[in-house]
Protein backbone atom coordinates (compact mmCIF):
# COMPACT_ATOMS: atom_id res chain seq x y z
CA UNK A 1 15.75 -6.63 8.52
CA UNK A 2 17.10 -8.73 11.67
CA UNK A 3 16.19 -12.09 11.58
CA UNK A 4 15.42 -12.04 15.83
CA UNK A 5 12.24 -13.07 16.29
CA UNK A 6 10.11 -10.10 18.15
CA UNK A 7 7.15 -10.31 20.23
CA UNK A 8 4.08 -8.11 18.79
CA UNK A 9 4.05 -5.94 15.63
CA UNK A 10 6.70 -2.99 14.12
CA UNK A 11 4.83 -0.32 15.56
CA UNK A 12 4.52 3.67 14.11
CA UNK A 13 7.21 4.99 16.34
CA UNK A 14 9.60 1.99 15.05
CA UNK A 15 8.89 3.37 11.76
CA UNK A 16 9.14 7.09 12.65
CA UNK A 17 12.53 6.26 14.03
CA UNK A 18 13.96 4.61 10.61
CA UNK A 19 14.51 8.07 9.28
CA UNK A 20 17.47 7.96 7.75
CA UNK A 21 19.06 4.52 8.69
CA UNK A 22 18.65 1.32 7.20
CA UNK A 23 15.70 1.36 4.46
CA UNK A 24 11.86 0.41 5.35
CA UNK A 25 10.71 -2.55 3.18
CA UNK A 26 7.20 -2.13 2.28
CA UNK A 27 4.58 -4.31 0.40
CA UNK A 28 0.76 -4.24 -0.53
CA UNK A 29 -1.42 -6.69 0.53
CA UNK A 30 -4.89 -7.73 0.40
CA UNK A 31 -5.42 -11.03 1.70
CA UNK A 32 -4.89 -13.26 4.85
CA UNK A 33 -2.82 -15.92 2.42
CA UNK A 34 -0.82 -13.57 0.83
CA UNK A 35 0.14 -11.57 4.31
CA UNK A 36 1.16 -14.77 5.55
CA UNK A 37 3.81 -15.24 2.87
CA UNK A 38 4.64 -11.51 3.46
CA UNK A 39 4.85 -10.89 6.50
CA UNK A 40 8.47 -11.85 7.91
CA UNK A 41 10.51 -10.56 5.09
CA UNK A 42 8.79 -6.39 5.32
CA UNK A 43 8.09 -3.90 7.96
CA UNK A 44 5.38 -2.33 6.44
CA UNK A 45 2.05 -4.14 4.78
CA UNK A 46 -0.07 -1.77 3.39
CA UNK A 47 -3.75 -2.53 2.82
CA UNK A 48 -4.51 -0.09 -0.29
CA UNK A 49 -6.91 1.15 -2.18
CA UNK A 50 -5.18 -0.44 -5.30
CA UNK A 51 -7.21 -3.36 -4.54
CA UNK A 52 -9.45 -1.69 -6.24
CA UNK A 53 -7.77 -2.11 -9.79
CA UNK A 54 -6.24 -5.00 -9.06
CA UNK A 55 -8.69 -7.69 -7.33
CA UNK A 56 -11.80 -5.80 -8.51
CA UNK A 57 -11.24 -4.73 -11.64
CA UNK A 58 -11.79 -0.92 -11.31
CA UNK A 59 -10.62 1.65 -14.10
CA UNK A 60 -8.87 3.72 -10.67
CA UNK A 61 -9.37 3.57 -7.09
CA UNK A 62 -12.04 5.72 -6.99
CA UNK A 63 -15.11 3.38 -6.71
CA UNK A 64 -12.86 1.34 -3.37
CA UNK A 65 -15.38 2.30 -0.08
CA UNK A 66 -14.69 2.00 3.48
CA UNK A 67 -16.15 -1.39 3.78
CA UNK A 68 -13.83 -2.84 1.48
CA UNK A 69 -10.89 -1.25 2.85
CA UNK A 70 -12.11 -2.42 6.36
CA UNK A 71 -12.84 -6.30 4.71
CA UNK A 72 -9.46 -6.63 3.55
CA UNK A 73 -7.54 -4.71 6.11
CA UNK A 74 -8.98 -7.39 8.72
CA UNK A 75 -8.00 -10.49 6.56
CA UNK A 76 -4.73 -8.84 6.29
CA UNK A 77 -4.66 -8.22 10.00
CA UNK A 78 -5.71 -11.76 10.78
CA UNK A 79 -2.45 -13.08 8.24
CA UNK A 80 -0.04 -11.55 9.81
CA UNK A 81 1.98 -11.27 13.22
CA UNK A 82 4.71 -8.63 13.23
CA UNK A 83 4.84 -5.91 10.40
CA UNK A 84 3.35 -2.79 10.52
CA UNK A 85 0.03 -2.65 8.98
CA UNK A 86 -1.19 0.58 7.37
CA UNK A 87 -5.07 0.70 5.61
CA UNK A 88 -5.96 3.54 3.07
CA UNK A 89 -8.67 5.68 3.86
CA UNK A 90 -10.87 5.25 0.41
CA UNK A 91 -12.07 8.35 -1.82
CA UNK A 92 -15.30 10.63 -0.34
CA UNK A 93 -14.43 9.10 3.27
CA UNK A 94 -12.15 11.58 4.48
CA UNK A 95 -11.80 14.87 2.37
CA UNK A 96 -15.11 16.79 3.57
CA UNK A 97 -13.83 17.65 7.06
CA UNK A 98 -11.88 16.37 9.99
CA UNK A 99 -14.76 14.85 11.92
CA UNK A 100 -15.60 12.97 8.60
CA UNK A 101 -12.10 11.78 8.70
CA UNK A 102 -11.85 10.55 12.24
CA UNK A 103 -15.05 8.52 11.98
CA UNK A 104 -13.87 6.58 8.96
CA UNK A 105 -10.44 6.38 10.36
CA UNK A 106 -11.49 4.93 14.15
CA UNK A 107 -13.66 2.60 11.84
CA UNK A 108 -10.75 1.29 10.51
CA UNK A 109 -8.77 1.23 13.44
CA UNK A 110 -11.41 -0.43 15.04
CA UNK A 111 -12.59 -3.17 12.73
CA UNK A 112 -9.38 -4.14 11.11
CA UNK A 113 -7.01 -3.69 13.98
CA UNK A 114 -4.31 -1.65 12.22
CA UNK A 115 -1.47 0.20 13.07
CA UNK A 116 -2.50 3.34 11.25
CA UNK A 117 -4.15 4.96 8.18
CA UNK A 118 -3.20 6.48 4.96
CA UNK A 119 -4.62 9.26 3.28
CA UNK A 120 -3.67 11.42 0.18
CA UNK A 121 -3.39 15.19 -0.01
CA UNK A 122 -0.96 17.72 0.95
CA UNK A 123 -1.50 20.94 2.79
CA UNK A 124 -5.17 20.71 2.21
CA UNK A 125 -4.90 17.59 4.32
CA UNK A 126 -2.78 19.10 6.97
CA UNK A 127 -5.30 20.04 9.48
CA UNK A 128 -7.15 16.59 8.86
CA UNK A 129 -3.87 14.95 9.47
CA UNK A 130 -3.45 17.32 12.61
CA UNK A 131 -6.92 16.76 13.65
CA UNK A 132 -6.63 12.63 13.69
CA UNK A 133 -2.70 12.35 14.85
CA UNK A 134 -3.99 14.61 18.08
CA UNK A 135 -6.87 11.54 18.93
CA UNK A 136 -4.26 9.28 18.31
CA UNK A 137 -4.74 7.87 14.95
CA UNK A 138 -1.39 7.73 13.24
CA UNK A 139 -1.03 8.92 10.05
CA UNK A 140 1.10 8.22 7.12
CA UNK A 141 0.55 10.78 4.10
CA UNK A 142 0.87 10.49 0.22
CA UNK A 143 2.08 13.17 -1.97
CA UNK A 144 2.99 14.02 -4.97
CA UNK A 145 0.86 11.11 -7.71
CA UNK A 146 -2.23 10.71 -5.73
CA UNK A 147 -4.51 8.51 -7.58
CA UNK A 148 -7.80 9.24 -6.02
CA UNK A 149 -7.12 12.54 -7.48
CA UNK A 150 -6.51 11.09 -11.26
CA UNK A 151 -9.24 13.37 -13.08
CA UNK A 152 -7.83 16.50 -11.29
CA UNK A 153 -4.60 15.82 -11.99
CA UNK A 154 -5.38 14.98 -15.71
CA UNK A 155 -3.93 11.10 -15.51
CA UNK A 156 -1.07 9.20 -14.33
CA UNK A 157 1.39 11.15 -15.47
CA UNK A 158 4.86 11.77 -13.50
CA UNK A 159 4.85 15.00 -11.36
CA UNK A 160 6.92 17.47 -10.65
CA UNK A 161 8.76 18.83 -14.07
CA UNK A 162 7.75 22.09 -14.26
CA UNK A 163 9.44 24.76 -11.07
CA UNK A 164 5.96 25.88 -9.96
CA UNK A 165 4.73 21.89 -9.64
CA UNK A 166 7.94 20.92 -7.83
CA UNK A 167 7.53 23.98 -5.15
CA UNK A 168 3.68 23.09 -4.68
CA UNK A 169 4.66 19.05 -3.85
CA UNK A 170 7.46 19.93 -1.29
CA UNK A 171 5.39 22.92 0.27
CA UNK A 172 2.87 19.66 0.20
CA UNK A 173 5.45 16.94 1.78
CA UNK A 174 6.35 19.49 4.46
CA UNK A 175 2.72 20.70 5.29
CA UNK A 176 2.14 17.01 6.28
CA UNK A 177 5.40 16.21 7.92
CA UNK A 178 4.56 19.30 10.17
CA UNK A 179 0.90 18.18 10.93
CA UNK A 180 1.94 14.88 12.75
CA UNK A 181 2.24 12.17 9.99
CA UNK A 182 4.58 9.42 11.08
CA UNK A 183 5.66 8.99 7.40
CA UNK A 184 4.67 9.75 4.15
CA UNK A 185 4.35 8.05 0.60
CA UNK A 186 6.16 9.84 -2.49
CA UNK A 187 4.63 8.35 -5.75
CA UNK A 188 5.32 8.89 -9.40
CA UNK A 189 7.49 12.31 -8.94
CA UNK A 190 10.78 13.03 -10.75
CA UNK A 191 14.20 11.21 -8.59
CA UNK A 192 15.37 15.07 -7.87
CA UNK A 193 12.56 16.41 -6.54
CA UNK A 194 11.61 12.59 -3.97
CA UNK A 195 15.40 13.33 -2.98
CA UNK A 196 14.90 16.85 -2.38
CA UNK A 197 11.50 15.90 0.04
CA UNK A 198 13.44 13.02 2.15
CA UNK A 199 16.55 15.58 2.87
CA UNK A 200 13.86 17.80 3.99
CA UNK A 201 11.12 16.76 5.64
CA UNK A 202 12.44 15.03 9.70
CA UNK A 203 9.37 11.42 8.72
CA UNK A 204 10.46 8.68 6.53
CA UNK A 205 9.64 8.58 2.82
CA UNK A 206 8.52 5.29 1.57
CA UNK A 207 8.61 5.49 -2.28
CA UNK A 208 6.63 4.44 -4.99
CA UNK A 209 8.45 5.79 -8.40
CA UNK A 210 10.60 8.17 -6.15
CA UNK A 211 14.26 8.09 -5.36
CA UNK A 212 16.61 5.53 -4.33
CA UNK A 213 17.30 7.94 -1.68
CA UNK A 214 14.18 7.72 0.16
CA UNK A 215 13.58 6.19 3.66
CA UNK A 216 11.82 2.89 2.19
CA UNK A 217 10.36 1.01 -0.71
CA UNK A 218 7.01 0.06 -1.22
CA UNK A 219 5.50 -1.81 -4.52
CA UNK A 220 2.09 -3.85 -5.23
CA UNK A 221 2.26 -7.22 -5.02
CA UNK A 222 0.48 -8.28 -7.72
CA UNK A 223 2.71 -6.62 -10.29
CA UNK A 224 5.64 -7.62 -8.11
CA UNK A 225 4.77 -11.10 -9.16
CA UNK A 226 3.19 -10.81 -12.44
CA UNK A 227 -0.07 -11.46 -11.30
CA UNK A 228 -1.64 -7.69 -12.79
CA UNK A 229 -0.79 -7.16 -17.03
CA UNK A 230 -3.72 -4.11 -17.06
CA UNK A 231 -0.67 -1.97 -17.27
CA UNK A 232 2.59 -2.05 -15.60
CA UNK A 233 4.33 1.31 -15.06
CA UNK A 234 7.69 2.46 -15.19
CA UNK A 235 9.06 2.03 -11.27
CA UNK A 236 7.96 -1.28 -11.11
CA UNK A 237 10.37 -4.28 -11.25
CA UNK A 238 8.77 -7.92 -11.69
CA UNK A 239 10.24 -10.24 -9.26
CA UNK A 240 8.15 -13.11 -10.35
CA UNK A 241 5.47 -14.61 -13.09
CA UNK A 242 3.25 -16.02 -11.41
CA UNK A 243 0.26 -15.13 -13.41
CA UNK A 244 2.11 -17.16 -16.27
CA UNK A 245 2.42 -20.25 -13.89
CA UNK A 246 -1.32 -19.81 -12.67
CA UNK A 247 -2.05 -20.17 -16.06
CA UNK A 248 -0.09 -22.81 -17.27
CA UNK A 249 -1.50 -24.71 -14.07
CA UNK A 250 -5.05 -24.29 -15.21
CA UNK A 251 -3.91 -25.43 -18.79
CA UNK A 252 -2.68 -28.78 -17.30
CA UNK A 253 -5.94 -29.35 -15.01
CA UNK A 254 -7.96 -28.56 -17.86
CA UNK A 255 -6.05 -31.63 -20.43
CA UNK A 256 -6.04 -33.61 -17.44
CA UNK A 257 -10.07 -33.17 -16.72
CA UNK A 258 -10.49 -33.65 -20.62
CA UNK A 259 -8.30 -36.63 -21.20
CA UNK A 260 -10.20 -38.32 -17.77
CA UNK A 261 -6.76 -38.14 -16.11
CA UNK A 262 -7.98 -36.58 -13.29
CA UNK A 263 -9.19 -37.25 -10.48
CA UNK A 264 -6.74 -40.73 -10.64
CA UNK A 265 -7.00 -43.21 -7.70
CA UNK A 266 -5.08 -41.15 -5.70
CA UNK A 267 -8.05 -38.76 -5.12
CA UNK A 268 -10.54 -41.26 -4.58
CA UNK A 269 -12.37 -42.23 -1.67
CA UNK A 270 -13.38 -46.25 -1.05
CA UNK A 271 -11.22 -47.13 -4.15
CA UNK A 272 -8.68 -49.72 -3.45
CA UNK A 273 -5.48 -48.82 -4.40
């Protein structure tokens, strides 16, 4: 990423145009503190419906709703100056038709200020994807591992071993390239087949347990730096532990608070020191 200083955000087009040349660095986030430490080293924050699992405490994403999304999407918004920011459309808010979808998604234009939205699907979602691109939402997609479809799909299992599940995710990737998306997400599918999708489809691939290969990166934060241990899967790489350093700082304040070491003088107010 060039280190000149720009004037306004990475907008969708910038992104669009990254197809193929150098990679898109992409990060979750969730929080005006945490987009502030973010924001100058990625193009792309997204605001997703991970949050779910990993600030609330969720079994999957599927309980997340629209005024969540919209919560954190605006803290997020308000913490940072110049990526791109992207906010998930939640479960039940967009899948029933493409009216339902472009209420929810101008919503979250709206209120949060964001560059675009994400949903998940393939060519189910094309004509949803058509339907909000041509109003001028952007779009990025998300194929292949879609977790708001875990119970469908049987769990959180890899995709794309078997011939007849590798055809139906690349008929999928190009369905929503075609529709208008200005990129798409490739999660949890076999290297081949995430390679296969970014030679084909002409929109950047950002993946998530994908390919080297593919147009961008994107990871959650939290197990990024150690600060989620539900369950760490296999693409992820810690960078950090700072859930170990969180808790060795509470282990410290709490000896200090026991042994009356804290607060010292230094903390005080009207004590001479």
């Amino acid at each position: 990423m060039s280190t000149v200083r720009r004037i306004g955000r990475v907008s969708t087009p910038e992104i669009k145009a990254r197809k193929g040349g150098d990679p898109i660095v992409c990060l979750t986030a969730y929080t005006a503190p945490m987009a502030r430490r973010l924001d100058s080293h990625v193009d792309l924050l997204l605001v997703g419906d991970s949050l779910g699992v990993v600030l609330y405490g969720f079994d999957n994403t599927l309980p997340v709703t629209l005024e969540m999304m919209i919560a954190h999407g605006a803290a997020v918004r308000r913490g940072s100056e110049r990526a791109c920011l992207v906010v998930d459309l939640p479960f039940g808010s967009y899948q029933e038709s493409p009216a339902v979808a472009y209420r929810a998604a101008a919503r979250l234009m709206a209120e949060t200020g964001c560059s675009g939205v994400k949903l998940e699907g393939g060519r189910e979602m094309a004509a949803t994807v058509a339907f909000l691109v041509e109003r001028g939402i952007p779009v990025m997609g998300h194929v292949g591992l879609t977790p708001q479809s875990v119970n469908a799909l049987g769990g959180y299992r890899a995709r794309g071993r078997d011939p007849e599940q590798r055809q139906a995710i690349m008929a999928d990737a190009e369905a929503i390239a075609a529709a208008g998306a200005f990129s798409m997400v490739i999660e949890g599918v076999i290297e081949p087949l995430a390679r296969a999708i970014t030679e084909r489809v002409a929109v950047p691939t950002i993946g998530i347990g994908g390919s080297p290969a593919c147009d961008g990166q994107v990871l959650v934060i939290d197990d990024l730096i150690g600060m989620f241990d539900g369950f760490t899967p296999k693409f992820v790489k810690r960078y950090a532990e700072i859930g170990d350093q969180v808790a060795a700082a509470a282990a410290a304040y709490a000896a200090d608070v026991k042994a009356r070491r804290f607060p010292a003088k230094e903390h005080l107010y009207g004590v001479e020191s």
